[in-house]
C-alpha atoms as a PDB file:
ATOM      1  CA  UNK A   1      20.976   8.977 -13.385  1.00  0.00           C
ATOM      2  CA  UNK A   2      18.493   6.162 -12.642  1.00  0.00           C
ATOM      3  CA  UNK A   3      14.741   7.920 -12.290  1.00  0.00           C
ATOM      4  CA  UNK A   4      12.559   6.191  -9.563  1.00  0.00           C
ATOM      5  CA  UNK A   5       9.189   5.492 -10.891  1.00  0.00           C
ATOM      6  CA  UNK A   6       6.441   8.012  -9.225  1.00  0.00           C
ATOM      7  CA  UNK A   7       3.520   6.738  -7.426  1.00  0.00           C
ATOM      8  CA  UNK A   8       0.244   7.645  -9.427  1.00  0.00           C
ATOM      9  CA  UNK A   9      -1.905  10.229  -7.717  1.00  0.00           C
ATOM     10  CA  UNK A  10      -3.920   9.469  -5.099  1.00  0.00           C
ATOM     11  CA  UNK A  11      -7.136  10.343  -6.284  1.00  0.00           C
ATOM     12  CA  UNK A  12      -7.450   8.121  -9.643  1.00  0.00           C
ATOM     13  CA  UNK A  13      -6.684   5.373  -7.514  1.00  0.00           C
ATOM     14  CA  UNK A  14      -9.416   5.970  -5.120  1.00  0.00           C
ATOM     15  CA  UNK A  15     -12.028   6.156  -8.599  1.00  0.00           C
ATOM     16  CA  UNK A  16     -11.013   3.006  -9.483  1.00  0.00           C
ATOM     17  CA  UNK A  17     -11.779   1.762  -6.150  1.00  0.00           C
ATOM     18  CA  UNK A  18     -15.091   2.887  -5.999  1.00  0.00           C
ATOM     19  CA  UNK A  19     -15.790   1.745  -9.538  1.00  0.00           C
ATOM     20  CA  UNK A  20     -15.068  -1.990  -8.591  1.00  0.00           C
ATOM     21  CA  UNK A  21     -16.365  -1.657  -5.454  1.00  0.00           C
ATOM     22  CA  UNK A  22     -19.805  -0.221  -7.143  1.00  0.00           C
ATOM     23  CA  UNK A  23     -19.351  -2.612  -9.942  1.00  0.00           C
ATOM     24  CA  UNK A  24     -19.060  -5.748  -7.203  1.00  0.00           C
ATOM     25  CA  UNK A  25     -22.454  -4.699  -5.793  1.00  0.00           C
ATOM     26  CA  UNK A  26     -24.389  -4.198  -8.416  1.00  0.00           C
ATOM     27  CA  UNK A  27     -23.308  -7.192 -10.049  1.00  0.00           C
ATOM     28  CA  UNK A  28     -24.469  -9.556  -7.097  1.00  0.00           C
ATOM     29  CA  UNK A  29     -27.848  -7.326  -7.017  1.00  0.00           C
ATOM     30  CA  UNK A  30     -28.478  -7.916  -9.928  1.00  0.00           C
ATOM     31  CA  UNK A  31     -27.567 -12.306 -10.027  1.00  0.00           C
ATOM     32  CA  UNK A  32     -29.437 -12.816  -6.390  1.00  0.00           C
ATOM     33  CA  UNK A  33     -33.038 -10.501  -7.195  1.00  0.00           C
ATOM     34  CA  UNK A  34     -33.216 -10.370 -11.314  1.00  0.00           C
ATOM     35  CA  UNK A  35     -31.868 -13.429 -12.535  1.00  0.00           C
ATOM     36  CA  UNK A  36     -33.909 -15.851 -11.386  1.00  0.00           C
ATOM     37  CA  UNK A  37     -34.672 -18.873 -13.138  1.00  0.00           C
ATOM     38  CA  UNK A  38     -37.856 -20.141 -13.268  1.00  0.00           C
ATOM     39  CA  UNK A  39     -37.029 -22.899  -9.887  1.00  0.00           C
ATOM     40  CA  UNK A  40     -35.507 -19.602  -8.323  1.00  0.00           C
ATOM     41  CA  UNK A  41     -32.029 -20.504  -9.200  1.00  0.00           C
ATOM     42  CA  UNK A  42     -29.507 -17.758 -10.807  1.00  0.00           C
ATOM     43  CA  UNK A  43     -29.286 -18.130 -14.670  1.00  0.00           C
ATOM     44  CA  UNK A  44     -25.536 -19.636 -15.251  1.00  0.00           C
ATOM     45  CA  UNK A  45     -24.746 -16.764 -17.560  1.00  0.00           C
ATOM     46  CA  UNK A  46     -25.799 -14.033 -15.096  1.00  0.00           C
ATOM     47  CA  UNK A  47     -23.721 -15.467 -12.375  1.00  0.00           C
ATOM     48  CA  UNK A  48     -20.606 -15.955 -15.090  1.00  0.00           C
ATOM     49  CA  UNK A  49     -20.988 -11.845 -15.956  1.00  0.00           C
ATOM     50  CA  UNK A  50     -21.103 -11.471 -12.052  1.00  0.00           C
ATOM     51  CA  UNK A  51     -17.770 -12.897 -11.134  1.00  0.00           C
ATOM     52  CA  UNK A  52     -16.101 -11.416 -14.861  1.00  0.00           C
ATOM     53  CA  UNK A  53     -16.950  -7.569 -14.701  1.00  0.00           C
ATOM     54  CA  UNK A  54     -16.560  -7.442 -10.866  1.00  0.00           C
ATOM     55  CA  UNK A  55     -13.129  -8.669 -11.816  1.00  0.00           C
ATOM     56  CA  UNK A  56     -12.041  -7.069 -14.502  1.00  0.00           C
ATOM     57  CA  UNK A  57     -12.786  -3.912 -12.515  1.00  0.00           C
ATOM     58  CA  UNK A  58     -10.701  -5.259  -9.313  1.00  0.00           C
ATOM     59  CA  UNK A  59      -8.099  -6.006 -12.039  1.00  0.00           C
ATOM     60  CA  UNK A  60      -8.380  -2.396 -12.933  1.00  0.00           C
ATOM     61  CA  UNK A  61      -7.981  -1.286  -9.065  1.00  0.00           C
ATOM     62  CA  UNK A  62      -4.532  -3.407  -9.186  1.00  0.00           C
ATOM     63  CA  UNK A  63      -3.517  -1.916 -12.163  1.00  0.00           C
ATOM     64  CA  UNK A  64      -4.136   1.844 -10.993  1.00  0.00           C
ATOM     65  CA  UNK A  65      -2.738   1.235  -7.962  1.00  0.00           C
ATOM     66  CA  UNK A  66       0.497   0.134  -9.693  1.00  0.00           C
ATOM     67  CA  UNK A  67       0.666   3.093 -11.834  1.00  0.00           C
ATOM     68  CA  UNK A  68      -0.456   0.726 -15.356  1.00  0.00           C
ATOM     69  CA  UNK A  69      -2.556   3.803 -16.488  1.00  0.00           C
ATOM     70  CA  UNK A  70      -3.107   1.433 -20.214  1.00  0.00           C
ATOM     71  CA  UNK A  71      -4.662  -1.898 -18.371  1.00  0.00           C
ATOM     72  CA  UNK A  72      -6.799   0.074 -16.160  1.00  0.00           C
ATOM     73  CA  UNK A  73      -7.748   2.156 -18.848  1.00  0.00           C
ATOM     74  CA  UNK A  74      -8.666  -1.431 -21.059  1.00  0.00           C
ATOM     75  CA  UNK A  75     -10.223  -2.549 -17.923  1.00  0.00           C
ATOM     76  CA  UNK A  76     -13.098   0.858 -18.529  1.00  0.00           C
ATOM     77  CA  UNK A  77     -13.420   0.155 -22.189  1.00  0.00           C
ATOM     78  CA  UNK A  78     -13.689  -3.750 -21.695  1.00  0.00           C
ATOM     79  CA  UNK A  79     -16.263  -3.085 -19.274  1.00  0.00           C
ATOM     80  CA  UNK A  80     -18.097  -0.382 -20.818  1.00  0.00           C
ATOM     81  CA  UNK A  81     -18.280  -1.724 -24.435  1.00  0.00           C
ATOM     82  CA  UNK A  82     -20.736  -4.390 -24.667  1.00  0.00           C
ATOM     83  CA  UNK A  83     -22.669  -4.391 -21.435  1.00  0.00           C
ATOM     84  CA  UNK A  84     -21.845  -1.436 -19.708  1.00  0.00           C
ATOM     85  CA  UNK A  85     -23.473   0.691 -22.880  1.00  0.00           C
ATOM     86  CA  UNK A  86     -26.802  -1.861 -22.866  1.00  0.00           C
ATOM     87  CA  UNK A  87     -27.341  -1.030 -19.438  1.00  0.00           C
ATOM     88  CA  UNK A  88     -26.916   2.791 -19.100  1.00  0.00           C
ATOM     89  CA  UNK A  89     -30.252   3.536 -20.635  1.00  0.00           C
ATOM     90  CA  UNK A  90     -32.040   1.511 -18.074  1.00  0.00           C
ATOM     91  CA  UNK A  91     -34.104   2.305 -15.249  1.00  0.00           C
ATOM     92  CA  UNK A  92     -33.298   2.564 -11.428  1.00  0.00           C
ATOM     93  CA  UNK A  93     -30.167   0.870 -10.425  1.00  0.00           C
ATOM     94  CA  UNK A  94     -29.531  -1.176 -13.180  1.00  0.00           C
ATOM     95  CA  UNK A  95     -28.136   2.009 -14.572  1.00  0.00           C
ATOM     96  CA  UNK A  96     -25.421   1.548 -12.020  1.00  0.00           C
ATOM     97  CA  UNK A  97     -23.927  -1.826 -14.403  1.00  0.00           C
ATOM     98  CA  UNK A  98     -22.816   1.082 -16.691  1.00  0.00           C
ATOM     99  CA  UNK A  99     -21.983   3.806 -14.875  1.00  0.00           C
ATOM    100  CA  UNK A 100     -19.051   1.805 -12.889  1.00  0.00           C
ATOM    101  CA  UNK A 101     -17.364   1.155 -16.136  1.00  0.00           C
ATOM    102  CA  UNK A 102     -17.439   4.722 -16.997  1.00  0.00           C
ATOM    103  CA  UNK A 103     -15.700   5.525 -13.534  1.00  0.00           C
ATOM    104  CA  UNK A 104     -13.080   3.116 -14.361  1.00  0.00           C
ATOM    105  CA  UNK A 105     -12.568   4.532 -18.222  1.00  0.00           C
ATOM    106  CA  UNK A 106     -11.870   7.979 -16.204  1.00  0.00           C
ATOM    107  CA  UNK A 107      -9.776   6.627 -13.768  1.00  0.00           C
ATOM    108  CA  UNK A 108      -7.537   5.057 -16.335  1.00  0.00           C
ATOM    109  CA  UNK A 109      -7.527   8.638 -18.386  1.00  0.00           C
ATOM    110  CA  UNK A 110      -6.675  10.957 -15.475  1.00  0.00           C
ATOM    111  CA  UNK A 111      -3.702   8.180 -14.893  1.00  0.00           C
ATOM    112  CA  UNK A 112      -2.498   8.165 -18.599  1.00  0.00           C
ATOM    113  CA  UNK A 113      -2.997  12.417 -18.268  1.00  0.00           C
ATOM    114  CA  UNK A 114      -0.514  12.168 -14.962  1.00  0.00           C
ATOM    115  CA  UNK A 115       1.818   9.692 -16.635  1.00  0.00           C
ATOM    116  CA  UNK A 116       2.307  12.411 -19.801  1.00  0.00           C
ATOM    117  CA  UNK A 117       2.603  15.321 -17.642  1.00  0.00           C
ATOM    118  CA  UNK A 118       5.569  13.433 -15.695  1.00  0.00           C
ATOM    119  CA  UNK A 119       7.503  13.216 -18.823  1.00  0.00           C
ATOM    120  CA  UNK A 120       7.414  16.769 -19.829  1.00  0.00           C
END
């Protein structure tokens, strides 16, 4: 008998959302009032990170929403691993940078937890 694949649960999908969606607006916070150059122009690097983590985590939304518990799961750890840990320490809302990662690394483990428990 052919199995239909499920639909993942509802509310891992919703994390993810609100992890990109956090991710997306602390990004551009952070390019258009702390990297400034010195004519008032966004650094090139800042506004590079700003368009790549944003969309790695809408990546990660696109993945959860298809049920690919792995990539979304990638799309946390890519996230988290070299900036997402620099910036967790920090004060006020740069804090944020990190956190949204961290949403998106739980996301993608209550889908791969949902994926195993379909199998049993």
């Amino acid at each position: 008998m052919p199995t239909t694949p499920c639909r993942p649960a509802l509310a891992p999908r919703l994390l993810a959302l609100v992890s990109a969606l956090l991710s997306t607006v602390v990004w551009w916070r952070l390019v258009w009032t702390s990297a400034l150059g010195p004519g008032g122009e966004s650094i090139p690097p800042a506004i590079v990170a700003a368009l790549l983590f944003p969309g790695l985590a809408w990546a990660g939304v696109v993945a959860a929403h298809r049920g690919a518990a792995l990539v979304t799961l990638l799309a946390g750890l890519i996230g988290l691993m070299p900036v997402g840990l620099y910036f967790l320490p920090a004060p006020g809302p740069l804090r944020l940078i990190g956190v949204a990662p961290l949403l998106m690394l739980a996301a993608g483990v209550w889908l791969v937890r949902d994926l195993r428990r379909e199998e049993l």
